[in-house]
N, C-alpha and C. Protein backbone atom coordinates (compact mmCIF):
# COMPACT_ATOMS: atom_id res chain seq x y z
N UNK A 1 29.93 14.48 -15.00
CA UNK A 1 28.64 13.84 -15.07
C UNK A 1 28.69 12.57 -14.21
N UNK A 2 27.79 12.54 -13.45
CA UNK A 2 27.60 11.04 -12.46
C UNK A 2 26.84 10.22 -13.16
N UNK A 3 27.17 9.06 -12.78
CA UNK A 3 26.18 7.75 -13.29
C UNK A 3 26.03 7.23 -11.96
N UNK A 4 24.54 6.25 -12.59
CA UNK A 4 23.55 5.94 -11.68
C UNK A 4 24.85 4.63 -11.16
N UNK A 5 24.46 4.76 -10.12
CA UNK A 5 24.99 3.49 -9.49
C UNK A 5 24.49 1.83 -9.80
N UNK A 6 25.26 0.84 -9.50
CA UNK A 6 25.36 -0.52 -10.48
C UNK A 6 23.95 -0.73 -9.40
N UNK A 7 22.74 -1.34 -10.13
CA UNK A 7 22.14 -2.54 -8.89
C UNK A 7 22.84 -3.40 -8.16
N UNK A 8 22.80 -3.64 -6.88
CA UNK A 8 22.97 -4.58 -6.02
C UNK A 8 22.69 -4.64 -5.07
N UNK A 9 22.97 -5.82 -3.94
CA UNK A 9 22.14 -5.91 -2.59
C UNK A 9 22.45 -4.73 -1.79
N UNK A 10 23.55 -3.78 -1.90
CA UNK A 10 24.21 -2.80 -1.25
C UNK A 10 23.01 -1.29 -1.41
N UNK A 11 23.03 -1.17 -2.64
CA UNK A 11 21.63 -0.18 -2.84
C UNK A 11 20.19 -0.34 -3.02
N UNK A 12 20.05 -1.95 -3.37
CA UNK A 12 18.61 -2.58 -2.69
C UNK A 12 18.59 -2.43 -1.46
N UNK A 13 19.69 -3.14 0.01
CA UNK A 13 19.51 -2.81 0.78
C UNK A 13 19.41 -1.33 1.48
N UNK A 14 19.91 -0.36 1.08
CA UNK A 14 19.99 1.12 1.16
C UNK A 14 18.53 1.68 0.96
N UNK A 15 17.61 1.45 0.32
CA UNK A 15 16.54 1.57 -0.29
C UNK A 15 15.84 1.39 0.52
N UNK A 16 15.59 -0.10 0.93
CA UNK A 16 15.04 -0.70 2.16
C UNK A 16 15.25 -0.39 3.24
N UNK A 17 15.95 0.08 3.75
CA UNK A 17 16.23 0.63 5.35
C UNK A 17 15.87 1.64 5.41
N UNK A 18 16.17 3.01 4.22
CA UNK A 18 15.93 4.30 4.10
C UNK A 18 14.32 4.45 4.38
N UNK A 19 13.88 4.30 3.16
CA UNK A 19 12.06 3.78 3.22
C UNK A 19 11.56 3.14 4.48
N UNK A 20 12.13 2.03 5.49
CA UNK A 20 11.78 1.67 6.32
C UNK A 20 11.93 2.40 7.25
N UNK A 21 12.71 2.78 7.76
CA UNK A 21 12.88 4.28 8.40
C UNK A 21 11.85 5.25 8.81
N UNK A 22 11.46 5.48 7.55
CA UNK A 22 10.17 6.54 7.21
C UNK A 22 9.23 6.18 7.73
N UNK A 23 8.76 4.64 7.59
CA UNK A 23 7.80 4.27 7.60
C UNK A 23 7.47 3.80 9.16
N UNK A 24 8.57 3.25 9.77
CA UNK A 24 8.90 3.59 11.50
C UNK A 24 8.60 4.62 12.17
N UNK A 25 8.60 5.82 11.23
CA UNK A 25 8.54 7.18 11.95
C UNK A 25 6.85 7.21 12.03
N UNK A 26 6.35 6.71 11.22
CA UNK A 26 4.94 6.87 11.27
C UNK A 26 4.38 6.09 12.41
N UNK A 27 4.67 4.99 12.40
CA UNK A 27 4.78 3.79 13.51
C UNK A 27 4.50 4.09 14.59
N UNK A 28 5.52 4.97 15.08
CA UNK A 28 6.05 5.27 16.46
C UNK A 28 5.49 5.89 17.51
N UNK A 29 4.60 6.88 16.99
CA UNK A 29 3.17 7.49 17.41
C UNK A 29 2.77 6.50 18.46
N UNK A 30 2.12 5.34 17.35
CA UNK A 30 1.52 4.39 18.16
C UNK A 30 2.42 2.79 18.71
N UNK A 31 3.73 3.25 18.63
CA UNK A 31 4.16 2.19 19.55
C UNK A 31 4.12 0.52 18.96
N UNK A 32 3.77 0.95 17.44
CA UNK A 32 3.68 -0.15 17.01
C UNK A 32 4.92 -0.40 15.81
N UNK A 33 5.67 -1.65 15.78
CA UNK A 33 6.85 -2.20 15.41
C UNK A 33 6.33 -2.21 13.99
N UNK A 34 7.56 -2.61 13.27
CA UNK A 34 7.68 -3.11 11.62
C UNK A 34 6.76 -4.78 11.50
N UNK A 35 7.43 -5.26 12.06
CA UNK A 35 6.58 -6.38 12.20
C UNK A 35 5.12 -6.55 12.79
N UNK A 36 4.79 -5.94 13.94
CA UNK A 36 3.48 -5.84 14.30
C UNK A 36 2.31 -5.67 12.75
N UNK A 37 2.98 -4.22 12.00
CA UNK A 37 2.20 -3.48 11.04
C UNK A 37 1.97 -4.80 9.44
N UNK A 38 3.11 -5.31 9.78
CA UNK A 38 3.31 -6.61 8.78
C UNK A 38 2.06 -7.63 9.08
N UNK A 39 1.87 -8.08 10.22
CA UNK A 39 0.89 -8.74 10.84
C UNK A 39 0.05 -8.31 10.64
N UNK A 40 -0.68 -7.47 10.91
CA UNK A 40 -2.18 -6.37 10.39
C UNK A 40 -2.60 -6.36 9.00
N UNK A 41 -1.12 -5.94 8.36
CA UNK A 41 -1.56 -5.84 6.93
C UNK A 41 -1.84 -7.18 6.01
N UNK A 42 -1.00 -8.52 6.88
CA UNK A 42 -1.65 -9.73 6.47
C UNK A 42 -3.15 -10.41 6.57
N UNK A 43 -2.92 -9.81 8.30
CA UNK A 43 -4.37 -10.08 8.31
C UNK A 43 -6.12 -9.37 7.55
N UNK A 44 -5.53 -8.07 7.48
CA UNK A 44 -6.08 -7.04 6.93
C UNK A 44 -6.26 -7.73 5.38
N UNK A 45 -5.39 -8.10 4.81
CA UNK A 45 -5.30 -8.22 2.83
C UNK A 45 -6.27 -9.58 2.97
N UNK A 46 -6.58 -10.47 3.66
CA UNK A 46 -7.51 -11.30 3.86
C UNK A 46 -8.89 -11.65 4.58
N UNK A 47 -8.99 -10.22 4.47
CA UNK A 47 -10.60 -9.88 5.06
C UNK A 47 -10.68 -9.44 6.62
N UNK A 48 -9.50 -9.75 7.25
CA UNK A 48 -9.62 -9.16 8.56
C UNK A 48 -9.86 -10.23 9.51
N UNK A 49 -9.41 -11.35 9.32
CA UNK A 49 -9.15 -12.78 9.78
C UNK A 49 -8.70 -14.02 9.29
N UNK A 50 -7.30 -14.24 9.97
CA UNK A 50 -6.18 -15.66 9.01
C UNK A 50 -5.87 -16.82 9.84
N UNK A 51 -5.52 -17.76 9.50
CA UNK A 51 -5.32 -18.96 10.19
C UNK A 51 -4.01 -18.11 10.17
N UNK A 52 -3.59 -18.68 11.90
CA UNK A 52 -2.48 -18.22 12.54
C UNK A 52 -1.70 -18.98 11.77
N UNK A 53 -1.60 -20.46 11.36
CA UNK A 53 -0.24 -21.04 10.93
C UNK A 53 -0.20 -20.27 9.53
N UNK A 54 -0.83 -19.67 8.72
CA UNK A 54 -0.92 -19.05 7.87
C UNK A 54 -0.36 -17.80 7.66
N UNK A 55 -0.69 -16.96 9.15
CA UNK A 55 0.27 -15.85 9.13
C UNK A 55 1.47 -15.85 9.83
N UNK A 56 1.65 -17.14 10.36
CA UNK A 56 3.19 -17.59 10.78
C UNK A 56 3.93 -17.57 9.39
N UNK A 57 3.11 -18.78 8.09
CA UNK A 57 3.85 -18.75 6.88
C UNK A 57 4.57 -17.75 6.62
N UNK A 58 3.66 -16.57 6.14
CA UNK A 58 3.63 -15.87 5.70
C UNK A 58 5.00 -14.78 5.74
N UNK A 59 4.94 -14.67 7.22
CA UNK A 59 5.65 -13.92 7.83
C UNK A 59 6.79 -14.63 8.34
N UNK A 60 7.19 -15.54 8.07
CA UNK A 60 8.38 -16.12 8.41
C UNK A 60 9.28 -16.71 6.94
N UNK A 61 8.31 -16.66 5.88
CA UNK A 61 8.74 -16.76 4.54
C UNK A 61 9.17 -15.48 3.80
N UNK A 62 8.26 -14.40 4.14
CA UNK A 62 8.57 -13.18 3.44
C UNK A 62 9.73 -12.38 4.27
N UNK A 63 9.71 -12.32 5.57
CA UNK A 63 10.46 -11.58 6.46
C UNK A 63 12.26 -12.51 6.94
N UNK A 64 12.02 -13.58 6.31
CA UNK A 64 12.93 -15.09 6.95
C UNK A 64 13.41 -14.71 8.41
N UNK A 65 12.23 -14.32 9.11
CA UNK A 65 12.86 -14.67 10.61
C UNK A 65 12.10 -15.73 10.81
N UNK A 66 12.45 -16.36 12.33
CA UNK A 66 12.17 -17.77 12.85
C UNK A 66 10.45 -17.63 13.30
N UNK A 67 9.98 -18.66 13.81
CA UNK A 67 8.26 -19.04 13.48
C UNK A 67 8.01 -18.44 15.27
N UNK A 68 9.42 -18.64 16.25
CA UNK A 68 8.98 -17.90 17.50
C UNK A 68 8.53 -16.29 17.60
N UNK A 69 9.48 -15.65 16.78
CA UNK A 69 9.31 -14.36 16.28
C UNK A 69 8.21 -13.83 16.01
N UNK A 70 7.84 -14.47 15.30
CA UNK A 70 6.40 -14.18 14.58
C UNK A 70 5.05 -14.52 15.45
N UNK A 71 5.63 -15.97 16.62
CA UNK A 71 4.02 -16.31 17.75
C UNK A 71 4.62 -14.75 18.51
N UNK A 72 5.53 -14.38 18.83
CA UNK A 72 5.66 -13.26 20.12
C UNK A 72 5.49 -12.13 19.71
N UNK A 73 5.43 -11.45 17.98
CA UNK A 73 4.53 -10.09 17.41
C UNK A 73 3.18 -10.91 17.57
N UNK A 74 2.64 -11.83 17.36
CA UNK A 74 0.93 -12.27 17.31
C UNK A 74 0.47 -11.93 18.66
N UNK A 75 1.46 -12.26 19.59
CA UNK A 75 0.88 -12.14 20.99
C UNK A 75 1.26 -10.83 21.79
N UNK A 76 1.85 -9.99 20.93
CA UNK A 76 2.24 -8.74 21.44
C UNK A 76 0.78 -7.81 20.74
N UNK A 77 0.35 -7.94 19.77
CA UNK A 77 -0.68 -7.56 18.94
C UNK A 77 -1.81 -7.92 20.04
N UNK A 78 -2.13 -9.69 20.07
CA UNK A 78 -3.62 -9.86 20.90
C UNK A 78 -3.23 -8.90 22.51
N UNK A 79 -2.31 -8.60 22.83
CA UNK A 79 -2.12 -8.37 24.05
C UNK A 79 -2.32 -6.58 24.11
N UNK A 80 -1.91 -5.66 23.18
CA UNK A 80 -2.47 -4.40 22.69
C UNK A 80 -4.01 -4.46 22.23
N UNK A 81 -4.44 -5.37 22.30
CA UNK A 81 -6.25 -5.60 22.07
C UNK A 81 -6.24 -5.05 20.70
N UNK A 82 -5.04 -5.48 19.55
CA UNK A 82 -5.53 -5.33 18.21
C UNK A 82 -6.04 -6.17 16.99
N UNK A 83 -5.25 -7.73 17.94
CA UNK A 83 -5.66 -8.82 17.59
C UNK A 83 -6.21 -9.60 18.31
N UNK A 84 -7.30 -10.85 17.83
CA UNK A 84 -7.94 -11.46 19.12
C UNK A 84 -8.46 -12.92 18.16
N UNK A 85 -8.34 -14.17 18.90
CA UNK A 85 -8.74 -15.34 18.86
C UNK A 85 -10.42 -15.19 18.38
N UNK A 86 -10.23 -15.99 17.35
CA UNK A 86 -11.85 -15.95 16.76
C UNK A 86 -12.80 -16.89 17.93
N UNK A 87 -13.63 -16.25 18.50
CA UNK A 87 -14.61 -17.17 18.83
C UNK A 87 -14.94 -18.66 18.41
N UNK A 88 -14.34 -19.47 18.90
CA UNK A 88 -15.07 -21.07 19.35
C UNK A 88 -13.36 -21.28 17.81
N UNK A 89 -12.52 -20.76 17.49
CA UNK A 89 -11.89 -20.99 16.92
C UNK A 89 -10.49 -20.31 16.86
N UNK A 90 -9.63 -21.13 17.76
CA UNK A 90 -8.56 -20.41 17.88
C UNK A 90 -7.31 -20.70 17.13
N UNK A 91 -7.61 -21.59 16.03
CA UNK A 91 -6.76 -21.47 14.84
C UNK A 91 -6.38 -20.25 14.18
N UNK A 92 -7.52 -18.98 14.67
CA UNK A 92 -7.50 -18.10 13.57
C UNK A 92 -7.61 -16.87 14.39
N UNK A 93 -6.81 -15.62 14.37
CA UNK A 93 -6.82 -14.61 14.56
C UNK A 93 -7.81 -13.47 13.62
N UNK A 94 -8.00 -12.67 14.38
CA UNK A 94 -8.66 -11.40 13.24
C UNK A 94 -8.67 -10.00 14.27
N UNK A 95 -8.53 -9.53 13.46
CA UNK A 95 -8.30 -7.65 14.04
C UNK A 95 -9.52 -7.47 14.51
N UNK A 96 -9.03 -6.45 16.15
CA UNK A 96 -10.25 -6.16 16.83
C UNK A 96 -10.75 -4.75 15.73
N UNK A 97 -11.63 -4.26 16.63
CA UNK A 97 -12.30 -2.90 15.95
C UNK A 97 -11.17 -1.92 15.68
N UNK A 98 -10.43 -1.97 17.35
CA UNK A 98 -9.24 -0.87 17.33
C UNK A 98 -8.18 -1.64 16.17
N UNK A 99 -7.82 -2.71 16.47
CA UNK A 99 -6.54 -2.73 15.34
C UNK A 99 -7.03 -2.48 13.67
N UNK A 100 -8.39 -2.21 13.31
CA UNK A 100 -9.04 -2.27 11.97
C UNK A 100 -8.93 -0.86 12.08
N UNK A 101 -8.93 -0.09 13.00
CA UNK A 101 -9.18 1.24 13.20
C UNK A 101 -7.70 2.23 12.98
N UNK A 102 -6.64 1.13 13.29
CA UNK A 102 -5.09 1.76 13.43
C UNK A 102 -4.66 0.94 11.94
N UNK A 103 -5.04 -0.39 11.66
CA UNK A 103 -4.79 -0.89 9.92
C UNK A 103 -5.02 0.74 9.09
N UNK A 104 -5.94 1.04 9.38
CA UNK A 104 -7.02 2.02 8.62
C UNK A 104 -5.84 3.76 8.61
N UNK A 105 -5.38 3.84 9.94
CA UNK A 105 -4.85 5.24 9.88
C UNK A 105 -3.21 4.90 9.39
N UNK A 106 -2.86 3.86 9.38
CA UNK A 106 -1.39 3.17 9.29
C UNK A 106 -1.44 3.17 7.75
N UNK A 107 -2.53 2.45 6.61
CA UNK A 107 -2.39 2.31 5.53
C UNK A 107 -2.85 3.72 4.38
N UNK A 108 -3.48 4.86 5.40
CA UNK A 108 -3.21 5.83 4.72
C UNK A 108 -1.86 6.83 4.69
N UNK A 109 -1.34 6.77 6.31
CA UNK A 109 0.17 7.26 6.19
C UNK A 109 1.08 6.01 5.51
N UNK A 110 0.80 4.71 5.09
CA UNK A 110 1.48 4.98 3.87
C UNK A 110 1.50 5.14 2.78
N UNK A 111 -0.41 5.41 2.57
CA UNK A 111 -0.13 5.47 1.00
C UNK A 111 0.64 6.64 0.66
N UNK A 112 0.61 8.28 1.85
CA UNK A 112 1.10 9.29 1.20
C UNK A 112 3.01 8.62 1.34
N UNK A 113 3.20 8.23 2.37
CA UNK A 113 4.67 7.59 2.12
C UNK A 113 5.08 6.89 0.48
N UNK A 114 4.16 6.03 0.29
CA UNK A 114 4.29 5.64 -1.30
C UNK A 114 4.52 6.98 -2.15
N UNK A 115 3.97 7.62 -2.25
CA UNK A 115 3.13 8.78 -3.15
C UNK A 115 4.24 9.56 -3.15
N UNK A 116 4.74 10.03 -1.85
CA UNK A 116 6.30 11.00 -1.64
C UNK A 116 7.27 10.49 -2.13
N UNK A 117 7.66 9.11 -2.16
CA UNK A 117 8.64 8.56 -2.16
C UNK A 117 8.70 7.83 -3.87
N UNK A 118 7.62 7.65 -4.44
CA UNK A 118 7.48 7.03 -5.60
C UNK A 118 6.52 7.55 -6.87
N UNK A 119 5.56 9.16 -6.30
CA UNK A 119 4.81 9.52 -6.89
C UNK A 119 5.35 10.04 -8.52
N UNK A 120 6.40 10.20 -8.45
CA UNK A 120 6.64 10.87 -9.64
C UNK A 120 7.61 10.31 -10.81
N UNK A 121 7.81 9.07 -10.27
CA UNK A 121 9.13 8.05 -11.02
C UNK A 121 8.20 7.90 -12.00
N UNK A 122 8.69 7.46 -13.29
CA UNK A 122 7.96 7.52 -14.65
C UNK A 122 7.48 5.61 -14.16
N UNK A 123 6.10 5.48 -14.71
CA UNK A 123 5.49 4.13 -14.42
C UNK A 123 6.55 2.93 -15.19
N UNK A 124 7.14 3.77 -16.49
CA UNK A 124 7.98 2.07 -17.09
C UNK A 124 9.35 1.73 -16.38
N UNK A 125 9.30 3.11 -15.11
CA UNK A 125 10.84 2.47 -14.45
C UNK A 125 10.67 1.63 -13.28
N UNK A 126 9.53 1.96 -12.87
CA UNK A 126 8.76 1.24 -11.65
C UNK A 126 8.19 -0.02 -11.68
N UNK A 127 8.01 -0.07 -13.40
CA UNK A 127 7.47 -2.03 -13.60
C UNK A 127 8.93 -2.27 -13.65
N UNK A 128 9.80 -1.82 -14.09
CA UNK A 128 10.82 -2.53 -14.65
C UNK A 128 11.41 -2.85 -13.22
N UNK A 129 12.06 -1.76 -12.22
CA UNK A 129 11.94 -2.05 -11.06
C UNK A 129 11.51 -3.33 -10.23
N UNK A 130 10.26 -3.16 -10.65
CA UNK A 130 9.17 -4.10 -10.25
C UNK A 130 9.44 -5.42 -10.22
N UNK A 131 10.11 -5.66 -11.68
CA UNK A 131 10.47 -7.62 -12.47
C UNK A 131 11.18 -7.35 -11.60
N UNK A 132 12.60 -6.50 -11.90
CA UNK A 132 13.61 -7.12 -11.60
C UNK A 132 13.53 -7.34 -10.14
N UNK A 133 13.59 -6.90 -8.95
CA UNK A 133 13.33 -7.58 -7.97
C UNK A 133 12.34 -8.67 -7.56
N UNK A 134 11.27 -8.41 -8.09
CA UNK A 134 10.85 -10.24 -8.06
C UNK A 134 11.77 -10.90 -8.78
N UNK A 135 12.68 -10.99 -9.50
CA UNK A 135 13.61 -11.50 -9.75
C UNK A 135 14.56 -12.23 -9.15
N UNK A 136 14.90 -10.96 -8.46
CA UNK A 136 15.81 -11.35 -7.46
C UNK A 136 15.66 -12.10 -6.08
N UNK A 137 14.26 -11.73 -5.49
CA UNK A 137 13.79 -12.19 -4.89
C UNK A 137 13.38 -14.21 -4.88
N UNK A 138 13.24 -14.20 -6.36
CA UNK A 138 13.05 -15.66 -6.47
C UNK A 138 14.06 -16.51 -6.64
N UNK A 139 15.25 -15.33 -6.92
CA UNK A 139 16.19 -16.47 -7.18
C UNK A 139 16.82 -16.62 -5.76
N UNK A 140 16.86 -15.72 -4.51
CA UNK A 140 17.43 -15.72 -3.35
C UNK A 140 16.49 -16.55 -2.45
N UNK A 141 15.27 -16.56 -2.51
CA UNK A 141 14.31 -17.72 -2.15
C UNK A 141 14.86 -19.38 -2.43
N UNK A 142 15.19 -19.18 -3.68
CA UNK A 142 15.01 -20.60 -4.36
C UNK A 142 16.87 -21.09 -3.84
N UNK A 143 18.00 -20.37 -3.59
CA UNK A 143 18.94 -20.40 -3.36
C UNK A 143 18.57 -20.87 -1.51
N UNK A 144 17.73 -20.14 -0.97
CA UNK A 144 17.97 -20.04 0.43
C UNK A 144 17.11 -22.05 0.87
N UNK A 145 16.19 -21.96 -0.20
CA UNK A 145 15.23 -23.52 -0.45
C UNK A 145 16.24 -24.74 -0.30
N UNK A 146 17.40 -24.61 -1.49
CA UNK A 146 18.23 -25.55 -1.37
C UNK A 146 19.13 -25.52 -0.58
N UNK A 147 19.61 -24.34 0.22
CA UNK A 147 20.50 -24.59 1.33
C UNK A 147 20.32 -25.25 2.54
C-alpha cells in the first residue's frame, strides 16, 4: 500500500510546473507567455483597465520577479496591440478589443484546464488545500518582508 506523499515545497512545486505546463500548451497557439496571460488576467479582473504601477504591484508581488520584468511583458503586450495607454492618461493601461478577445478564448481554455485537472477532487479537499497554501504563502511573504 502507498501513502500519499508528505506536503512540501518539492510537491507544491511539482504541482505548479506540471499545471503550468498545461497551461503553456494552451498559450502557445498564440505566442503568448505565462506572464503576458498574468497581465491580461490582472487587467481583465479589474474591468479591463489598471494603473500600470498597480499592475507592476501586483505582478511583481505575486510572481516576485523584479518591476523591469514586468515594464518589458507590459510593453511586449502594448506592442502585440493587446494592451494600449488610456487616452489623455497614461498612468493606466487597458486591453484592446483583440487582447479582450484572446482574455476571452485564454480564460475558457482554462476553465476546462481547471475542470480536467480539479473537476472531480471532493470540494472539502480543495478548501482544505485551499487554507493551507494561503498559509503558506503568507508565511513565505511575510519571511521574504523581513529579509
Amino acid at each position: 500500500m502507498s501513502t500519499a506523499p508528505t506536503l512540501n515545497g518539492q510537491v507544491i512545486g511539482q504541482a505548479h510546473y506540471a499545471t503550468r505546463a498545461v497551461l503553456e500548451s494552451l498559450l502557445a497557439p498564440d505566442g503568448i507567455t505565462f506572464h503576458q496571460v498574468l497581465a491580461l488576467n490582472a487587467t481583465a479582473d479589474v474591468g479591463g483597465g489598471i494603473e500600470r504601477d498597480a499592475l507592476v504591484g501586483r505582478m511583481t508581488g505575486g510572481l516576485k520577479i523584479d518591476e523591469s520584468a514586468v515594464l518589458a511583458t507590459i510593453a511586449s503586450l502594448a506592442a502585440a496591440g493587446l494592451l494600449e495607454d488610456l487616452p489623455g492618461d497614461v498612468a493606466r493601461v487597458a486591453l484592446t478589443e483583440e487582447g479582450r478577445a484572446l482574455h476571452g478564448r485564454i480564460r475558457t481554455g482554462t476553465a476546462a484546464i481547471t475542470e480536467r485537472l480539479y473537476g472531480d477532487l471532493p470540494a472539502e479537499d480543495l478548501a482544505t488545500a485551499g487554507r493551507v497554501l494561503t498559509l503558506v504563502t503568507a508565511r513565505a511573504n511575510a519571511e521574504l518582508a523581513d529579509a
